[in-house]
C-alpha atoms as a PDB file:
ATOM      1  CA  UNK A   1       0.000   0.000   0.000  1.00  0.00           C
ATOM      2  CA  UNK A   2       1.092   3.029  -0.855  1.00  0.00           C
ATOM      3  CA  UNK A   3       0.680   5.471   2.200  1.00  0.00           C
ATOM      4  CA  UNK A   4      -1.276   9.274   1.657  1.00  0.00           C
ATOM      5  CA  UNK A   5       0.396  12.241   0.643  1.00  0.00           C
ATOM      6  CA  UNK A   6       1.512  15.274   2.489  1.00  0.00           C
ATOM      7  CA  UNK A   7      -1.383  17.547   2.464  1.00  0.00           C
ATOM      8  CA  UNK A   8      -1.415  19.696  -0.614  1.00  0.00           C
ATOM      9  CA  UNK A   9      -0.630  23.140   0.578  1.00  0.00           C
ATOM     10  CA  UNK A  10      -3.134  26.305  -0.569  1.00  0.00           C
ATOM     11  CA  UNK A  11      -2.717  28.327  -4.163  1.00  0.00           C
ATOM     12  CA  UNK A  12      -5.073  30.203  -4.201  1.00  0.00           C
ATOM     13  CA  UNK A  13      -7.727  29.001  -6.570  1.00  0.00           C
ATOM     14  CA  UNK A  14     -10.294  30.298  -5.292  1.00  0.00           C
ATOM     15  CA  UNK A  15      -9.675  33.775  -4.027  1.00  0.00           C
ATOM     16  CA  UNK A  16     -12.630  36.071  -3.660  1.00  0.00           C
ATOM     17  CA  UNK A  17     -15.313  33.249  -4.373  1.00  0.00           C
ATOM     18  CA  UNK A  18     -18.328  33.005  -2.664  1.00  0.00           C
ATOM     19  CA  UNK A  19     -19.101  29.119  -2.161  1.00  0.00           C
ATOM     20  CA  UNK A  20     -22.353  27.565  -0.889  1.00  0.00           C
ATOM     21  CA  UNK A  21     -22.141  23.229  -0.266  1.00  0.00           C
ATOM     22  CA  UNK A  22     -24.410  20.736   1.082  1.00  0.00           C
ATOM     23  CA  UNK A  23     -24.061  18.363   3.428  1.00  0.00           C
ATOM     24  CA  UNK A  24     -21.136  20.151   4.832  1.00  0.00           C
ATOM     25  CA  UNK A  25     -21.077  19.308   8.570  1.00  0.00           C
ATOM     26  CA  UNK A  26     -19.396  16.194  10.043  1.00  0.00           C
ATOM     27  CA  UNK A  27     -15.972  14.664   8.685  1.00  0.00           C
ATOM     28  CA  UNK A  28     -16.889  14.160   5.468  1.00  0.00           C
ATOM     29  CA  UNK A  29     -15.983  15.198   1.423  1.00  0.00           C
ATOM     30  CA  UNK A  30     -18.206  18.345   2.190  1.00  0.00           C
ATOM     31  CA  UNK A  31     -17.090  19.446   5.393  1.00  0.00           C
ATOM     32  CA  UNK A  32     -12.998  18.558   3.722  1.00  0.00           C
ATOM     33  CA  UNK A  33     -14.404  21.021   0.978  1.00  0.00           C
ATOM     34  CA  UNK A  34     -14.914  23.522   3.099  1.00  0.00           C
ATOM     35  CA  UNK A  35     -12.244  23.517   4.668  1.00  0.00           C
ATOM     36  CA  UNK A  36     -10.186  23.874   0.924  1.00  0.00           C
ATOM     37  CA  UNK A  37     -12.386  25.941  -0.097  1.00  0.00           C
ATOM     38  CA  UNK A  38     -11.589  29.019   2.240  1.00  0.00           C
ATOM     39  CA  UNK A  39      -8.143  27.473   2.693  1.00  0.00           C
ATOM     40  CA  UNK A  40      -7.633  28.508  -1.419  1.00  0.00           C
ATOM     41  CA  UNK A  41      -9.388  31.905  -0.604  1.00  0.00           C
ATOM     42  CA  UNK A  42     -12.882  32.135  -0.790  1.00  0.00           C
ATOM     43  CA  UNK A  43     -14.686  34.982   0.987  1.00  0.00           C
ATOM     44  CA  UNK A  44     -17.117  33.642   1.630  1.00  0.00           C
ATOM     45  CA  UNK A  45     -19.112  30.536   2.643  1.00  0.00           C
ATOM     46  CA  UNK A  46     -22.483  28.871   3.419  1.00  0.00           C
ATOM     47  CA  UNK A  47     -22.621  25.050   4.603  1.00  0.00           C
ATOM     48  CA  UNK A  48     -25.830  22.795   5.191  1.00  0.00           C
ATOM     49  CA  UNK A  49     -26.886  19.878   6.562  1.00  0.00           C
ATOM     50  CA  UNK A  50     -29.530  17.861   8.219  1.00  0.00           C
ATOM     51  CA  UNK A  51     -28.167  17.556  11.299  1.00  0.00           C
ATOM     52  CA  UNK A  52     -28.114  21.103  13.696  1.00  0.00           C
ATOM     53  CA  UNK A  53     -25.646  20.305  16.520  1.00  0.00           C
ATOM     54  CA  UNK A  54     -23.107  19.132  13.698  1.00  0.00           C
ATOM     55  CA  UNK A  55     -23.400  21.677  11.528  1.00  0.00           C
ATOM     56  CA  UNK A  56     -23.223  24.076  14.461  1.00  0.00           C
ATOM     57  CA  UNK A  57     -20.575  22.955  15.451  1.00  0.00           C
ATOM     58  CA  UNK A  58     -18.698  22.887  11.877  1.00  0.00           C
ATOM     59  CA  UNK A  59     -19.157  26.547  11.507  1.00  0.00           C
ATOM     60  CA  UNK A  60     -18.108  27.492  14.852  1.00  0.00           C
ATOM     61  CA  UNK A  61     -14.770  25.316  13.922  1.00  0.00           C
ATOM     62  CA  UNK A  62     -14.416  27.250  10.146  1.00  0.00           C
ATOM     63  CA  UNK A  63     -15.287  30.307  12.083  1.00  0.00           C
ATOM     64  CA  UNK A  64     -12.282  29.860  14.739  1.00  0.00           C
ATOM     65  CA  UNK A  65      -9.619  28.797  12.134  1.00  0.00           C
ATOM     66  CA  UNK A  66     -10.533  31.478   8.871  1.00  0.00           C
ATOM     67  CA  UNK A  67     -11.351  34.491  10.905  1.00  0.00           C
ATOM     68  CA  UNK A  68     -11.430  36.768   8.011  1.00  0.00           C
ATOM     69  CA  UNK A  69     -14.104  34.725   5.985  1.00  0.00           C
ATOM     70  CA  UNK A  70     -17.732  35.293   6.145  1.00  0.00           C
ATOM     71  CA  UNK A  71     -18.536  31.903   7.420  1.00  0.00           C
ATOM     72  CA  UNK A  72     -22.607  30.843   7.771  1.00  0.00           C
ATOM     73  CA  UNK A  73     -24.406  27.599   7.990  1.00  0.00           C
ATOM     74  CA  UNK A  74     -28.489  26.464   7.529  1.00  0.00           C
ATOM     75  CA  UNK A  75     -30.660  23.353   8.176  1.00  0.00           C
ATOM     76  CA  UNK A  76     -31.704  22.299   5.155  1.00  0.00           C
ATOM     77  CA  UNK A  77     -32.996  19.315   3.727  1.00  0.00           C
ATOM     78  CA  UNK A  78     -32.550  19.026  -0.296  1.00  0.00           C
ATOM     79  CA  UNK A  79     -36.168  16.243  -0.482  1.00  0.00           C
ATOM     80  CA  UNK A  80     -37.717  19.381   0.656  1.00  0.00           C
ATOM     81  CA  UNK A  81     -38.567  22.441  -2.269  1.00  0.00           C
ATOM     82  CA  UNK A  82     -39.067  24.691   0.268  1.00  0.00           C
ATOM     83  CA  UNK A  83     -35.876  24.323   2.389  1.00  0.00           C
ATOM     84  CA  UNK A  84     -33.673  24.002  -1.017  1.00  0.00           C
ATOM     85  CA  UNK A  85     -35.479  27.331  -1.645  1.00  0.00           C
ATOM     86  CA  UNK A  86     -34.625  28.800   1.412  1.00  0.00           C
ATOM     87  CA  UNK A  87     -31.425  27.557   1.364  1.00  0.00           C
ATOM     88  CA  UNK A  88     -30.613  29.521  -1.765  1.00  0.00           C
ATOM     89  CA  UNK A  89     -32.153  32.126  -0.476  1.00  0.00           C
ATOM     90  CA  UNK A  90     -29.710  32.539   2.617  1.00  0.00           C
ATOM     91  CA  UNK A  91     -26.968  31.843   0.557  1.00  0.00           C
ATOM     92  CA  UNK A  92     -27.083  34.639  -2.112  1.00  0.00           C
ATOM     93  CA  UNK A  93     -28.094  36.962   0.999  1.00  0.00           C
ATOM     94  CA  UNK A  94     -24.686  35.851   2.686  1.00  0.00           C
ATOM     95  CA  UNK A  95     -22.434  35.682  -0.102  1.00  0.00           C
ATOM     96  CA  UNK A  96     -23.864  38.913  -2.525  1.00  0.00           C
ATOM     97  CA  UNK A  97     -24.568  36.600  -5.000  1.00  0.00           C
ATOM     98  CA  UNK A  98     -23.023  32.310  -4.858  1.00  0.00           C
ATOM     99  CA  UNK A  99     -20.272  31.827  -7.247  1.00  0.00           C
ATOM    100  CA  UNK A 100     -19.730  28.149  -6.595  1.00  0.00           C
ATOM    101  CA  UNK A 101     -22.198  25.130  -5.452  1.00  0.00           C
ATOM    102  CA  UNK A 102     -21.405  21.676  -4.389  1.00  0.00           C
ATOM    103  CA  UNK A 103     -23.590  19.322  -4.629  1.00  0.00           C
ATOM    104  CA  UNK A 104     -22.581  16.675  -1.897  1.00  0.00           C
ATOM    105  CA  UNK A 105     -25.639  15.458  -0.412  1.00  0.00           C
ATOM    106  CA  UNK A 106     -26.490  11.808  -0.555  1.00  0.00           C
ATOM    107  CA  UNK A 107     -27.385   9.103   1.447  1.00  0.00           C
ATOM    108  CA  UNK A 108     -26.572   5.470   0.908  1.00  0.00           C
ATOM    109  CA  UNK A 109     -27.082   1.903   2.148  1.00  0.00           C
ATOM    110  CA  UNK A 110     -26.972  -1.686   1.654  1.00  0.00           C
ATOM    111  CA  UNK A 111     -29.665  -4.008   0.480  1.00  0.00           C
ATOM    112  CA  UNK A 112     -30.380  -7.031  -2.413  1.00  0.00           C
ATOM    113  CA  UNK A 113     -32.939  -5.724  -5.008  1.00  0.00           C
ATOM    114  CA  UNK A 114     -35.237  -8.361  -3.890  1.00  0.00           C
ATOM    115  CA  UNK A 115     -35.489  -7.582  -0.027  1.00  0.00           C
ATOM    116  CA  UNK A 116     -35.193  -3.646  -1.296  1.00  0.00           C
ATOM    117  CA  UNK A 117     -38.764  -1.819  -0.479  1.00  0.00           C
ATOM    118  CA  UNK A 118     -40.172   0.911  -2.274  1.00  0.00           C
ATOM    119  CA  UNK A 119     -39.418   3.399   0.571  1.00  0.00           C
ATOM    120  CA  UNK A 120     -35.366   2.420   0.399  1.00  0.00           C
ATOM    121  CA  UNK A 121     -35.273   2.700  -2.960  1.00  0.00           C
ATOM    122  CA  UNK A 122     -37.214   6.303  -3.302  1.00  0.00           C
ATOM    123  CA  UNK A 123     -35.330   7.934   0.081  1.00  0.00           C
ATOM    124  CA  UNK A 124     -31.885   7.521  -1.920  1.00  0.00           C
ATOM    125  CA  UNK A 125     -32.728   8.367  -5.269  1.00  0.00           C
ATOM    126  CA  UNK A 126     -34.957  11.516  -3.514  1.00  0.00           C
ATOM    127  CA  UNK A 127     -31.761  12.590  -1.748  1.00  0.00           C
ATOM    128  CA  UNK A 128     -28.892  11.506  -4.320  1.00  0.00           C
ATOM    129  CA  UNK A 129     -30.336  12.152  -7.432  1.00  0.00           C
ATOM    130  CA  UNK A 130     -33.318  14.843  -7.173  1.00  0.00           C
ATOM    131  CA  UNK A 131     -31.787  16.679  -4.466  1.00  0.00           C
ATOM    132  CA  UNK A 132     -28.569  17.299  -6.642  1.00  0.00           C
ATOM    133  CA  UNK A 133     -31.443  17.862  -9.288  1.00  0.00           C
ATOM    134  CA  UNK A 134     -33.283  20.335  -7.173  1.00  0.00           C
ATOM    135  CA  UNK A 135     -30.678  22.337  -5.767  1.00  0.00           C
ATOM    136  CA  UNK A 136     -29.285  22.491  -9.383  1.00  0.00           C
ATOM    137  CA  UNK A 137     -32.383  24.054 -10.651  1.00  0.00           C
ATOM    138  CA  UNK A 138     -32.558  26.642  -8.180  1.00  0.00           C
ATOM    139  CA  UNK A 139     -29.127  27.468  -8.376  1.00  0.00           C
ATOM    140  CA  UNK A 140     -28.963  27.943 -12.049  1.00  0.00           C
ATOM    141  CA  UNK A 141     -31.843  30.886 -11.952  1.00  0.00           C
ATOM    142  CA  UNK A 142     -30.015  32.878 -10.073  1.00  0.00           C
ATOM    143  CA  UNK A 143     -26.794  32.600 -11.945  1.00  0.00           C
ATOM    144  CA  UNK A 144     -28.044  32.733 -15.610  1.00  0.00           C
ATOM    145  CA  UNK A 145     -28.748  36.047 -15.032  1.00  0.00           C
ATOM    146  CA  UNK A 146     -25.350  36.855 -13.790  1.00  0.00           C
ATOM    147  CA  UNK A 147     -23.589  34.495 -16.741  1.00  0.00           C
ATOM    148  CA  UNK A 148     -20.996  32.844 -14.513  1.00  0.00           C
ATOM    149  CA  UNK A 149     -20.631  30.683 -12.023  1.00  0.00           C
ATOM    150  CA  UNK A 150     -20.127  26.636 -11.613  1.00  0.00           C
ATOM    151  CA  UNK A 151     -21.491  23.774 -10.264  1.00  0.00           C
ATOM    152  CA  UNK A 152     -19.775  20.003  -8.739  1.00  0.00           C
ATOM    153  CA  UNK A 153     -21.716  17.434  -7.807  1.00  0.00           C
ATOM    154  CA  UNK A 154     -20.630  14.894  -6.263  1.00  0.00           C
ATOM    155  CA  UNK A 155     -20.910  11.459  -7.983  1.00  0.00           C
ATOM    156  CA  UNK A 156     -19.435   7.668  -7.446  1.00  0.00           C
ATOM    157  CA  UNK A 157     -17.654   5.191  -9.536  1.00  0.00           C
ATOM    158  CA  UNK A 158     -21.083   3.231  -8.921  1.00  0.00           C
ATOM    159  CA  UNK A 159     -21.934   5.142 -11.501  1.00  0.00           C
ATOM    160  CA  UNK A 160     -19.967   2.944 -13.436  1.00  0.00           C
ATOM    161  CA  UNK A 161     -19.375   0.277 -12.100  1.00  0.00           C
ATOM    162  CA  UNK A 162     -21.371  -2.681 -10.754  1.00  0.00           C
ATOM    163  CA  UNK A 163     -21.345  -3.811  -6.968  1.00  0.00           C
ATOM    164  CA  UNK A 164     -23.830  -6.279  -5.219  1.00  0.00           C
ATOM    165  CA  UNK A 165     -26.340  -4.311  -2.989  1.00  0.00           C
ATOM    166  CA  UNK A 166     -25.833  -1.042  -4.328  1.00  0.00           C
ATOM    167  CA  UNK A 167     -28.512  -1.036  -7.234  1.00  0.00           C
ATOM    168  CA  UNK A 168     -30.361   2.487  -5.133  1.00  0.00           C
ATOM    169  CA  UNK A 169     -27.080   4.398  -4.456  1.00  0.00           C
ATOM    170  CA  UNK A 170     -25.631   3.129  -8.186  1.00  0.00           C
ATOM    171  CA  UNK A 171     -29.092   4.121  -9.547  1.00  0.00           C
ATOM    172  CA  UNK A 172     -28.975   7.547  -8.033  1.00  0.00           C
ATOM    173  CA  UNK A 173     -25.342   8.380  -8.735  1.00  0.00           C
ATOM    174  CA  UNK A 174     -25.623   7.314 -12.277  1.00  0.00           C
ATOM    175  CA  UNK A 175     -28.196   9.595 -12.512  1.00  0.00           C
ATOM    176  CA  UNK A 176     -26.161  12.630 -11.272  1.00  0.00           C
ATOM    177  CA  UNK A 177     -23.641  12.314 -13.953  1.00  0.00           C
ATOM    178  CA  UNK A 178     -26.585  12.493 -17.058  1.00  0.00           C
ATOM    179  CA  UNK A 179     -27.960  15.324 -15.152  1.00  0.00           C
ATOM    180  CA  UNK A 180     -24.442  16.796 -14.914  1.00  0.00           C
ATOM    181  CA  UNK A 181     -23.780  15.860 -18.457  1.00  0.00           C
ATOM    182  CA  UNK A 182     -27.186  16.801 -19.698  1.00  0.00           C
ATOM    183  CA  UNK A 183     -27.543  20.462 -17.280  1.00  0.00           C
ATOM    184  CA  UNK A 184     -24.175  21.512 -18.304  1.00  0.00           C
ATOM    185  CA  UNK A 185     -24.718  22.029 -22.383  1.00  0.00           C
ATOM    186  CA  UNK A 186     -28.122  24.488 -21.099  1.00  0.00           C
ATOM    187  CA  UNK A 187     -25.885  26.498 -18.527  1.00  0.00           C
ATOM    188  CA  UNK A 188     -22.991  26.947 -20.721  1.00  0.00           C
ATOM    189  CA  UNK A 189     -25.198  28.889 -22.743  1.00  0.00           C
ATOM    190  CA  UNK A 190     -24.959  31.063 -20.055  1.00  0.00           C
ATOM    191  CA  UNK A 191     -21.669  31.038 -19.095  1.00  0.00           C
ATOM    192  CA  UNK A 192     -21.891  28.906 -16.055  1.00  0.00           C
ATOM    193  CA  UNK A 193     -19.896  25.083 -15.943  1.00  0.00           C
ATOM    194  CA  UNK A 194     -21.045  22.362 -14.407  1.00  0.00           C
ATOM    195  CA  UNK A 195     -19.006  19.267 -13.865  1.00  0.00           C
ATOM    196  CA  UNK A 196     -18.553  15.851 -11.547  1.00  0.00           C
ATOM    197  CA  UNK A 197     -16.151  14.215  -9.291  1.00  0.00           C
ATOM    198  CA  UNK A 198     -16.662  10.290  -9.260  1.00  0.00           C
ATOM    199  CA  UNK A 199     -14.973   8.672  -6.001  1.00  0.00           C
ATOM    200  CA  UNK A 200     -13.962   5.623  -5.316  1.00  0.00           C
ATOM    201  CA  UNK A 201     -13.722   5.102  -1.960  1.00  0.00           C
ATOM    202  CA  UNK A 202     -12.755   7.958   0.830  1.00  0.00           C
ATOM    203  CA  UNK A 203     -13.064   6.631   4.477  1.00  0.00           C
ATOM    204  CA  UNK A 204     -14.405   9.233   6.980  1.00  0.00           C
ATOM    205  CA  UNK A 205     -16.357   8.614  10.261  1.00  0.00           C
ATOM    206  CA  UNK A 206     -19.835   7.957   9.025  1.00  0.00           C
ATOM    207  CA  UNK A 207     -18.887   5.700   6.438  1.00  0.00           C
ATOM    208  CA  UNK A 208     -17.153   3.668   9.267  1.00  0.00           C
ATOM    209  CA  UNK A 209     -20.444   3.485  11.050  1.00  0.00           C
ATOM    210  CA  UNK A 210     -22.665   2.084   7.946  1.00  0.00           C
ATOM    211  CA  UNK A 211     -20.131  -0.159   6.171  1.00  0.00           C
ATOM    212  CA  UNK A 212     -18.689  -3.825   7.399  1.00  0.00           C
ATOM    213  CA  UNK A 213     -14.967  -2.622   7.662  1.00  0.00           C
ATOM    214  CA  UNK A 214     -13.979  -5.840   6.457  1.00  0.00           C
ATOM    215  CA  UNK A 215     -15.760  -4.549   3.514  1.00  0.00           C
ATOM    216  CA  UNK A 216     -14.431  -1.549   3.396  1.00  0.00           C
ATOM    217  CA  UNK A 217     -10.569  -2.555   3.307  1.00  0.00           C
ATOM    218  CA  UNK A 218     -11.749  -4.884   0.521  1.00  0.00           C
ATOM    219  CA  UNK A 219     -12.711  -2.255  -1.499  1.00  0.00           C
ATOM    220  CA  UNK A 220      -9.507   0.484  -0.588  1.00  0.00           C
ATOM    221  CA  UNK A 221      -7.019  -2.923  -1.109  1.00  0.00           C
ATOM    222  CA  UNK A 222      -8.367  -2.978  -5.265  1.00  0.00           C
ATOM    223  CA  UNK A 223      -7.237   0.463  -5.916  1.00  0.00           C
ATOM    224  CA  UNK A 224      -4.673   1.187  -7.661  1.00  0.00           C
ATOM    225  CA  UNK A 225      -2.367   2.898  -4.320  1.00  0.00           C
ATOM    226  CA  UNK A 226      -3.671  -0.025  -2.217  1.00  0.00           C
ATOM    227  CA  UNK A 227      -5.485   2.577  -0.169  1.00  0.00           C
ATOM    228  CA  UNK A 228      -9.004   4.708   0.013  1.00  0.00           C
ATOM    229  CA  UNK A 229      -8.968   8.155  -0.677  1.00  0.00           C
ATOM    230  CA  UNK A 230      -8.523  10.557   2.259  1.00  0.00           C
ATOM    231  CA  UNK A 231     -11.488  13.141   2.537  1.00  0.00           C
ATOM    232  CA  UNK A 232      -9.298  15.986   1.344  1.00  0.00           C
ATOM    233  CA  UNK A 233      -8.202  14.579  -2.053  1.00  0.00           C
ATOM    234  CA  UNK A 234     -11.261  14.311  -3.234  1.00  0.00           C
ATOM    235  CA  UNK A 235     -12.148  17.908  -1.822  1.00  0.00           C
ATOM    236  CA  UNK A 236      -8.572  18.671  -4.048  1.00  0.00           C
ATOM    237  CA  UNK A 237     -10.983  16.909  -7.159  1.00  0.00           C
ATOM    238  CA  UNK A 238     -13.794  19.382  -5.863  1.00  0.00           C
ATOM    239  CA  UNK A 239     -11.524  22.783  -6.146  1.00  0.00           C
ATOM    240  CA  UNK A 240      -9.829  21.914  -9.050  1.00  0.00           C
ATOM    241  CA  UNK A 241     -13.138  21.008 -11.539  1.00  0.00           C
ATOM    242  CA  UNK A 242     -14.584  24.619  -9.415  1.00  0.00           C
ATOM    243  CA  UNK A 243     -11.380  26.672 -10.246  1.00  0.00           C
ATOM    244  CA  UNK A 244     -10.459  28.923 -13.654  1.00  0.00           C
ATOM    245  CA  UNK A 245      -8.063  25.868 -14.121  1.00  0.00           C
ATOM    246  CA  UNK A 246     -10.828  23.696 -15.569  1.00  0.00           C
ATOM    247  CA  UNK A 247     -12.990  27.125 -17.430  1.00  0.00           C
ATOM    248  CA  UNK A 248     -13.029  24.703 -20.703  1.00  0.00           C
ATOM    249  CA  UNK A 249     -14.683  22.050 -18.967  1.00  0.00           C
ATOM    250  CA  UNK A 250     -18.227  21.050 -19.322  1.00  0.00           C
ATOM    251  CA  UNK A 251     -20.352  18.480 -18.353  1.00  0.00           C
ATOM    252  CA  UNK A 252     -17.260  16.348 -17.513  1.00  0.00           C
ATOM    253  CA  UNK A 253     -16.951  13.542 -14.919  1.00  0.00           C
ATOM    254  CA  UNK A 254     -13.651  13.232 -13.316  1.00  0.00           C
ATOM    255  CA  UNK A 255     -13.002  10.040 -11.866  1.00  0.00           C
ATOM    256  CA  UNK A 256     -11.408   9.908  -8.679  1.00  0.00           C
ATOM    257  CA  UNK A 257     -10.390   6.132  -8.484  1.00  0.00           C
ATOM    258  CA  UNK A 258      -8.248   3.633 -10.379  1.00  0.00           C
ATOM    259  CA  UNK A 259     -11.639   1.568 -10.569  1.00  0.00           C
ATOM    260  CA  UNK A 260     -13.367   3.360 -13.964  1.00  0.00           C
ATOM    261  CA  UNK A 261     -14.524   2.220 -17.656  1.00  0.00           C
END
């Protein structure tokens, strides 16, 4: 196994952006995003979540370490019109106007197709796939009318690739790259990017909690360093696709993962 890189120090990338991302709180890809996000500049930032005490908790630790960033954070649930309307709402309030959204909400799980219920497989495509879908939508009429800005969402190698128990998630994050491929040629039109980062495997905390570990190694061992992903390279992904460095990309999936067609 080959072990993780030093962490990539700042450049700058994002200097004077205004960034709104969801599902931001907790030790995750979006709270690691956050953290690069103001790390490479940005002025300003909105997280959400689902979960208050967490994401409380998350801004009051952004807050402590970038004290020169305007740093807010909002309950919001992206199954819910009204909330992803508020949300966006809040945001452009906060940030005079959101240059950049992530799309990292998602929820997962394990289950055969044929013990799978209705409810199971609707909650994860309502969060994975129409929530990206929803706060896409909303996001996009307030930047059209600007012309600029871009959107990441945050996709999977399940996507691609087949794995037993996965058919909801793989469903869902399939999904997210033909609405990234599909939303992208309408907002470049309007001078606004959208584009996908397709992970592999990144271990945080909450993954921990809802996978078999022995599954989880099994996975991390069949890429190609031997190892998962750590939470801030795929945040790395995240800036990179947001950045001026990829302004002639559109609609593109970047695959974080030696595991890909």
């Amino acid at each position: 196994m080959t072990p993780a890189p030093d962490y990539v120090p700042a450049h700058g990338l994002l200097a004077g952006k205004s960034v709104l991302i969801t599902a931001a709180a907790g030790g995750g890809i979006g709270n690691a995003t956050a953290r690069r996000v103001l790390e490479e500049g940005a002025r300003a930032l909105m997280i959400a979540d689902i979960h208050e005490r967490r994401l409380g908790e998350a801004v009051d630790r952004l807050r402590a370490d970038f004290p020169d960033a305007a740093i807010a954070g909002q309950l919001a649930n992206v199954t819910v019109e009204d909330e992803v309307q508020a949300l966006i709402d809040a945001a452009e309030a906060h940030c005079d106007g959101v240059d950049l959204l992530v799309n990292n909400a998602g929820l997962g799980g394990s289950r055969l197709v044929v013990d799978m219920t209705d409810d199971e497989w609707s909650r994860v495509l309502d969060v994975t796939l129409t929530g990206t879908f929803r706060m896409t939508r909303a996001m996009l009429r307030r930047m059209q009318p600007r012309g600029r800005g871009a959107i990441v969402n945050n996709a999977s190698v399940l996507g691609w690739r087949a794995q037993k128990e996965q058919a909801h998630y793989a469903a869902a994050k399939a999904g997210v790259m033909a609405l990234t491929r599909c939303s992208a040629l309408e907002a470049a039109d309007h001078g606004i990017r959208i584009n996908a980062v397709a992970p592999s495997i990144a271990f945080h905390d909450h993954l921990r909690k809802t996978a078999p570990q022995e599954l989880l190694e099994q996975l991390a061992s069949r890429e190609a360093f031997g190892r998962a992903a750590e939470v801030w390279e795929i945040a790395n992904c995240i800036v990179m696709l947001a950045s001026d460095y990829s302004s002639y990309l559109v609609g593109e999936v970047l695959s974080a993962s030696s595991q890909h067609p």
